[in-house]
N, C-alpha and C. Protein backbone atom coordinates (compact mmCIF):
# COMPACT_ATOMS: atom_id res chain seq x y z
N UNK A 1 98.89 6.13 9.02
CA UNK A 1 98.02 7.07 8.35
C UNK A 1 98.69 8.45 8.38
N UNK A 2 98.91 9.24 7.16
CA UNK A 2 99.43 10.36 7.54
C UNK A 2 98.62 11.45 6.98
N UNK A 3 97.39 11.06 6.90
CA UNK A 3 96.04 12.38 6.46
C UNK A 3 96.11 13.62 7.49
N UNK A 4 96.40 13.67 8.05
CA UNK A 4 96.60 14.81 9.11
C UNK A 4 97.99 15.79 9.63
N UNK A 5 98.24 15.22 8.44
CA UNK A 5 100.19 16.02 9.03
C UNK A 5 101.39 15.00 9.60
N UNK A 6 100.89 13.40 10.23
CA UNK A 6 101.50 12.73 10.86
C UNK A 6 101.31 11.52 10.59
N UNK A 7 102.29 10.46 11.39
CA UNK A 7 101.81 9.32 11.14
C UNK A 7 101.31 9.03 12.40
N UNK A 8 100.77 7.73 12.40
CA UNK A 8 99.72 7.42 13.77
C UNK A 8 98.04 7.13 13.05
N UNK A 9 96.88 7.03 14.00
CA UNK A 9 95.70 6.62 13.81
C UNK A 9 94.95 8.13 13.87
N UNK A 10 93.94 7.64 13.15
CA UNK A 10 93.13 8.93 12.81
C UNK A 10 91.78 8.42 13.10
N UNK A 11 91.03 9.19 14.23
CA UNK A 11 89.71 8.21 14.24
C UNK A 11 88.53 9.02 14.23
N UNK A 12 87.55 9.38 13.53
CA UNK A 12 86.31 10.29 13.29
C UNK A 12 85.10 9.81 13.70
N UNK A 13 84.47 10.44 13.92
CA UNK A 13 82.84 9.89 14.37
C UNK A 13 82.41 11.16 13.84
N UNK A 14 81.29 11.31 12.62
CA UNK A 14 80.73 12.58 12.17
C UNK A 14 79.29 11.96 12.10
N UNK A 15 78.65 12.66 12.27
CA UNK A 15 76.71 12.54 11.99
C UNK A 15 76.19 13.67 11.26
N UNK A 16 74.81 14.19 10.45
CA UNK A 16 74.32 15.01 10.35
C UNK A 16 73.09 14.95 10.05
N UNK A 17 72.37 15.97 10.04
CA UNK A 17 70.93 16.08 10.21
C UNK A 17 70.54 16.76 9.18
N UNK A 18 69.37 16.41 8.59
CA UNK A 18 68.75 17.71 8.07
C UNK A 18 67.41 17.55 8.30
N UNK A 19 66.93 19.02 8.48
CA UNK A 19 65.26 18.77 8.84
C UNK A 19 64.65 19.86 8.04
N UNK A 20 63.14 19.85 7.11
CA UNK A 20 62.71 20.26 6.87
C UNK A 20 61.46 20.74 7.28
N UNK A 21 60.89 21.10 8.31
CA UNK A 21 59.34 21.80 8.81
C UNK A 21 58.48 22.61 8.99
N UNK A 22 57.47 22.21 8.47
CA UNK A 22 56.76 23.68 8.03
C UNK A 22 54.83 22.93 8.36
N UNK A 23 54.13 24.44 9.04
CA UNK A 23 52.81 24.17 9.43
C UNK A 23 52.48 25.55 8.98
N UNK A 24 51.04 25.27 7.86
CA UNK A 24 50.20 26.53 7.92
C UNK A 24 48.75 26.26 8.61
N UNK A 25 47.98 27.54 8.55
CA UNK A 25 46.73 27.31 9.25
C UNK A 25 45.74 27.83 8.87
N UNK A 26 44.74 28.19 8.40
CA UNK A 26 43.86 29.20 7.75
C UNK A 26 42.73 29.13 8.33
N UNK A 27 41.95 30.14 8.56
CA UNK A 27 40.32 30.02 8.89
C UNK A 27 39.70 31.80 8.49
N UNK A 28 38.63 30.96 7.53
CA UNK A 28 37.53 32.63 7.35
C UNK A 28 36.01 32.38 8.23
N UNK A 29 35.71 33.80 8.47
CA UNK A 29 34.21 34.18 8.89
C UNK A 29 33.61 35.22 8.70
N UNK A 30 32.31 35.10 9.01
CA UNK A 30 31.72 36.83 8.78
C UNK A 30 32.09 37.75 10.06
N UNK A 31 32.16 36.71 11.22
CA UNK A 31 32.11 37.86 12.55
C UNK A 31 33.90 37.92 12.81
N UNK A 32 34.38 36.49 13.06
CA UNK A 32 35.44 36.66 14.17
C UNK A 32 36.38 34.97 13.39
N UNK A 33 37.49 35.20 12.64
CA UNK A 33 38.42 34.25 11.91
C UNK A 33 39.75 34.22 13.25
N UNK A 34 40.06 33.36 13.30
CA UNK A 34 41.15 32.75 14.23
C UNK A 34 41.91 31.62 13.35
N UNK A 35 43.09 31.56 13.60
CA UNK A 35 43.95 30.74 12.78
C UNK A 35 45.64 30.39 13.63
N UNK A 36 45.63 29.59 13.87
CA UNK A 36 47.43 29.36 14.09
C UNK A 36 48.08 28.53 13.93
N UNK A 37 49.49 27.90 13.80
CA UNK A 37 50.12 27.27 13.51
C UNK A 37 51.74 26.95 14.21
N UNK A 38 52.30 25.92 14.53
CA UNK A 38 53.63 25.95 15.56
C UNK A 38 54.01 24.94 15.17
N UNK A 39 55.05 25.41 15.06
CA UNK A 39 56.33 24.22 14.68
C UNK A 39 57.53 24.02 15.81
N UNK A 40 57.26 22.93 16.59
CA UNK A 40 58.02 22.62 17.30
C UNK A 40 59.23 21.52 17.30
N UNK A 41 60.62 21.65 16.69
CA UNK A 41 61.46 21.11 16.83
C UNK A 41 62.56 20.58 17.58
N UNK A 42 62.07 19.03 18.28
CA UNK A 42 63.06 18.65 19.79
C UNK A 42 64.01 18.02 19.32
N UNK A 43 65.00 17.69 19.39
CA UNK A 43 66.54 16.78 18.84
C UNK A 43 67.71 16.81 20.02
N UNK A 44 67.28 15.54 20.62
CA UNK A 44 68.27 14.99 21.54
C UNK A 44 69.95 14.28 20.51
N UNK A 45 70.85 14.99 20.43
CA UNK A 45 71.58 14.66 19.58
C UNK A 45 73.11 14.10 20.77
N UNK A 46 73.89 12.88 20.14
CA UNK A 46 75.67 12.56 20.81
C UNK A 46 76.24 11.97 20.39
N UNK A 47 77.09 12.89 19.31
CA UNK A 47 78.21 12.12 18.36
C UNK A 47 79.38 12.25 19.48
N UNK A 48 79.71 10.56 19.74
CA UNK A 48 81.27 10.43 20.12
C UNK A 48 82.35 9.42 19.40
N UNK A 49 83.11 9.92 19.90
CA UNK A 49 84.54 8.87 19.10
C UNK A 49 85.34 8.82 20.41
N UNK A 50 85.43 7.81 20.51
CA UNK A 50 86.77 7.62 21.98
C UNK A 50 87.33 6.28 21.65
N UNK A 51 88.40 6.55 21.88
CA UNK A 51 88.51 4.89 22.40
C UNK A 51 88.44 4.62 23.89
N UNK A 52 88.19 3.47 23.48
CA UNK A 52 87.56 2.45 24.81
C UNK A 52 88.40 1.71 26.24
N UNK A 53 87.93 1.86 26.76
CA UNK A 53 88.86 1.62 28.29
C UNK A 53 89.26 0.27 27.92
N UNK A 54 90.74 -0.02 28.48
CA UNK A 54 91.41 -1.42 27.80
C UNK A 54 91.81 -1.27 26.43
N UNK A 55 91.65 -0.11 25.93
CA UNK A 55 91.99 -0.56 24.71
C UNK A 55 93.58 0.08 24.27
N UNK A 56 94.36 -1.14 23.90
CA UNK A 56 95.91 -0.48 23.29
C UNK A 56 96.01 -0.42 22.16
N UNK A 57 97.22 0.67 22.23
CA UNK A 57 97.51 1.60 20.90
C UNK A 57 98.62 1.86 21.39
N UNK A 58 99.33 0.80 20.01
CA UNK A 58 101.04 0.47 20.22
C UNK A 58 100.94 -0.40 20.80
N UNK A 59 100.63 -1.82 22.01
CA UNK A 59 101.41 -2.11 22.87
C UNK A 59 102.47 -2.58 22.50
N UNK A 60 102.92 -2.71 21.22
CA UNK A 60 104.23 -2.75 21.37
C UNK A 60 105.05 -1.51 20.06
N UNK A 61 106.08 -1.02 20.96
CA UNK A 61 106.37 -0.14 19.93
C UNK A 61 107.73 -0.48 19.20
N UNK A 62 107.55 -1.49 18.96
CA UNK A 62 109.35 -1.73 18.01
C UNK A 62 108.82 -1.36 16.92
N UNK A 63 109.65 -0.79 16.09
CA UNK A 63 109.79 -0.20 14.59
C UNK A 63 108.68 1.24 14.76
N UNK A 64 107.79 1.34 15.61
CA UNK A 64 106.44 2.69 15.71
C UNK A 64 107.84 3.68 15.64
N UNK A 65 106.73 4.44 14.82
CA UNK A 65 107.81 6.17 14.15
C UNK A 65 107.50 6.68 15.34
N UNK A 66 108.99 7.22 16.42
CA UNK A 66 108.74 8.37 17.54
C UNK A 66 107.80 9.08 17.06
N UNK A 67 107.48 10.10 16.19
CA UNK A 67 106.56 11.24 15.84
C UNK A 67 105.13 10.52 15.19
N UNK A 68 104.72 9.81 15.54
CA UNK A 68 103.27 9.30 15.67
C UNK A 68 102.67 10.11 16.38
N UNK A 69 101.25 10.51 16.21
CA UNK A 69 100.26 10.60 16.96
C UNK A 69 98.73 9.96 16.92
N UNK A 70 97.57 10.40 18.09
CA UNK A 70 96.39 10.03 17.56
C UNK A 70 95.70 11.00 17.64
N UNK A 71 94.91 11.11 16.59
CA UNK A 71 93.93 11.71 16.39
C UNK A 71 92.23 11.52 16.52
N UNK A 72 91.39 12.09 17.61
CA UNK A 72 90.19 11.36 17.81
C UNK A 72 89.50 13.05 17.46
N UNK A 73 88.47 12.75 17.04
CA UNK A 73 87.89 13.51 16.20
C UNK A 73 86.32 13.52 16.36
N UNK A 74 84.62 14.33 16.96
CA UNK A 74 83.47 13.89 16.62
C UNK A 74 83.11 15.06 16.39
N UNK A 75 82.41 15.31 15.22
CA UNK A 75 81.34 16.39 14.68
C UNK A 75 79.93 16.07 14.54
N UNK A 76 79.49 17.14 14.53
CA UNK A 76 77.39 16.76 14.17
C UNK A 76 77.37 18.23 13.84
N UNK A 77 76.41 17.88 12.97
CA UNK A 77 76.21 18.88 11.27
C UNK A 77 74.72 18.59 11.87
N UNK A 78 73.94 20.16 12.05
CA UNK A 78 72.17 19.96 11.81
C UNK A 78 72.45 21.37 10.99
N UNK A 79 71.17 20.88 10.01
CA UNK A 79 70.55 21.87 8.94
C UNK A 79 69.02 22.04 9.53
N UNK A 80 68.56 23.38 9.69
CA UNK A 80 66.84 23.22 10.00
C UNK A 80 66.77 24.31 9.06
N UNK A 81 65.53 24.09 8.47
CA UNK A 81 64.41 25.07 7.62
C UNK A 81 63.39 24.37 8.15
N UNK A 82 62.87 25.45 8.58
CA UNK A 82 61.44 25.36 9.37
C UNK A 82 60.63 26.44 8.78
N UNK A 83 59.44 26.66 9.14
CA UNK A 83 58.29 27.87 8.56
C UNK A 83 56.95 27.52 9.63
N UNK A 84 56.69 28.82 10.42
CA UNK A 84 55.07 28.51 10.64
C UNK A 84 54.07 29.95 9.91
N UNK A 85 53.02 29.95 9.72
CA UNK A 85 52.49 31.10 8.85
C UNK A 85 50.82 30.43 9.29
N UNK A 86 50.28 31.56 9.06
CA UNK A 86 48.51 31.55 9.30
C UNK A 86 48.11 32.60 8.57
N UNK A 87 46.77 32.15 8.67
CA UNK A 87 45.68 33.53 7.25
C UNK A 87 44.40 32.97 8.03
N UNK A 88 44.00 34.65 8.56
CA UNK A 88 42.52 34.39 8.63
C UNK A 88 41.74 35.68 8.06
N UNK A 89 40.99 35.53 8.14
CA UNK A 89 40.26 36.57 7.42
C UNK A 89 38.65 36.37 8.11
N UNK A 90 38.12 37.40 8.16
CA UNK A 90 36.79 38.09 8.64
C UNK A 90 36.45 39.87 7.83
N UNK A 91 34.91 39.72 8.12
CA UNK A 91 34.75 41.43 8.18
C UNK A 91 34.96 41.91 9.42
N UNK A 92 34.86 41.41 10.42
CA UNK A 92 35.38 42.28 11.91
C UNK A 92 36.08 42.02 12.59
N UNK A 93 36.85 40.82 13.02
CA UNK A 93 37.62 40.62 13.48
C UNK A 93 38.76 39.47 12.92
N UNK A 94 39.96 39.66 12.47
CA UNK A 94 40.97 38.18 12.16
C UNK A 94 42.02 38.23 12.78
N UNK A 95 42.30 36.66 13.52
CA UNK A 95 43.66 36.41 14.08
C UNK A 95 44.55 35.73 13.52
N UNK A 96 45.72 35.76 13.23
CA UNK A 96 46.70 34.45 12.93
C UNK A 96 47.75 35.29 13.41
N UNK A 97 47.97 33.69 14.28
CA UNK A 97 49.43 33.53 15.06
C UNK A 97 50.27 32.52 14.39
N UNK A 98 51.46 32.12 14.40
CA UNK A 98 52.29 31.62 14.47
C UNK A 98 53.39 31.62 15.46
N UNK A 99 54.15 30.62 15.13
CA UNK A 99 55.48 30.21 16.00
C UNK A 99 56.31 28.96 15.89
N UNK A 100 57.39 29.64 16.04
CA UNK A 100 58.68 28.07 15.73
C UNK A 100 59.51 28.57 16.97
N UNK A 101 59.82 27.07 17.66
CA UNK A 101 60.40 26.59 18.61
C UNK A 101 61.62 25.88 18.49
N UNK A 102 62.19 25.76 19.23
CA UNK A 102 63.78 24.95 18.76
C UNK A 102 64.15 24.61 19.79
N UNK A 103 64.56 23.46 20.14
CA UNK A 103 65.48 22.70 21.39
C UNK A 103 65.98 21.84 20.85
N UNK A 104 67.09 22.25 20.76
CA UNK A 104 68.71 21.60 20.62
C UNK A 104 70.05 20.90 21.04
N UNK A 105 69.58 20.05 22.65
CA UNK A 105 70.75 19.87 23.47
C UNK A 105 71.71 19.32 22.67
N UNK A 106 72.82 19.52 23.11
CA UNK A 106 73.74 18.43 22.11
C UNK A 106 74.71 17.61 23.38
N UNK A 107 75.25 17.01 23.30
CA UNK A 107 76.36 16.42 24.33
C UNK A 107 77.92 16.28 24.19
């Protein structure tokens, strides 16, 4: 394989994500409107590429080009659009809260 500048093995592991999330909330009254909304996003994510114990590459090298190499390679791609939003409304008193959260470990 010589996609990379060389000859030798080229080995990739890629993943990706996309997430779209979104919470609204609304509440009316005459005295006292309260409203909220949360968007909480958890994603335990583990892109790997290895090779594997025991495993050969080359064992034998007659004719293998000296200037071989390997190439091991893992990416992870996340996209988030998220939104939280609230509407309340009263004559004397209105609340709206919102909130977006994010936990992201990766490995």
């Amino acid at each position: 394989m010589t996609g990379f500048g060389g000859s030798g093995i080229n080995l990739e592991a890629t993943s990706s994500d996309d997430f779209y999330l979104f919470a609204i909330g609304g509440s009316g009254a005459e005295t006292f409107a309260g409203a909220g909304s949360v968007v909480l996003n958890t994603m335990h994510s583990d892109t790997q590429a290895f090779i594997g114990a025991g495993a050969k590459v080359n064992a034998d090298n007659t004719g293998a080009d000296p200037n071989q190499s390997v190439r091991l390679r893992a990416d992870h791609g996340t996209q988030i659009t998220d939104g939280a939003g609230s509407i309340a409304d009263a004559d004397t008193v209105a609340l709206g809260l919102q909130r977006t959260f994010r936990i992201l470990p990766r490995a």
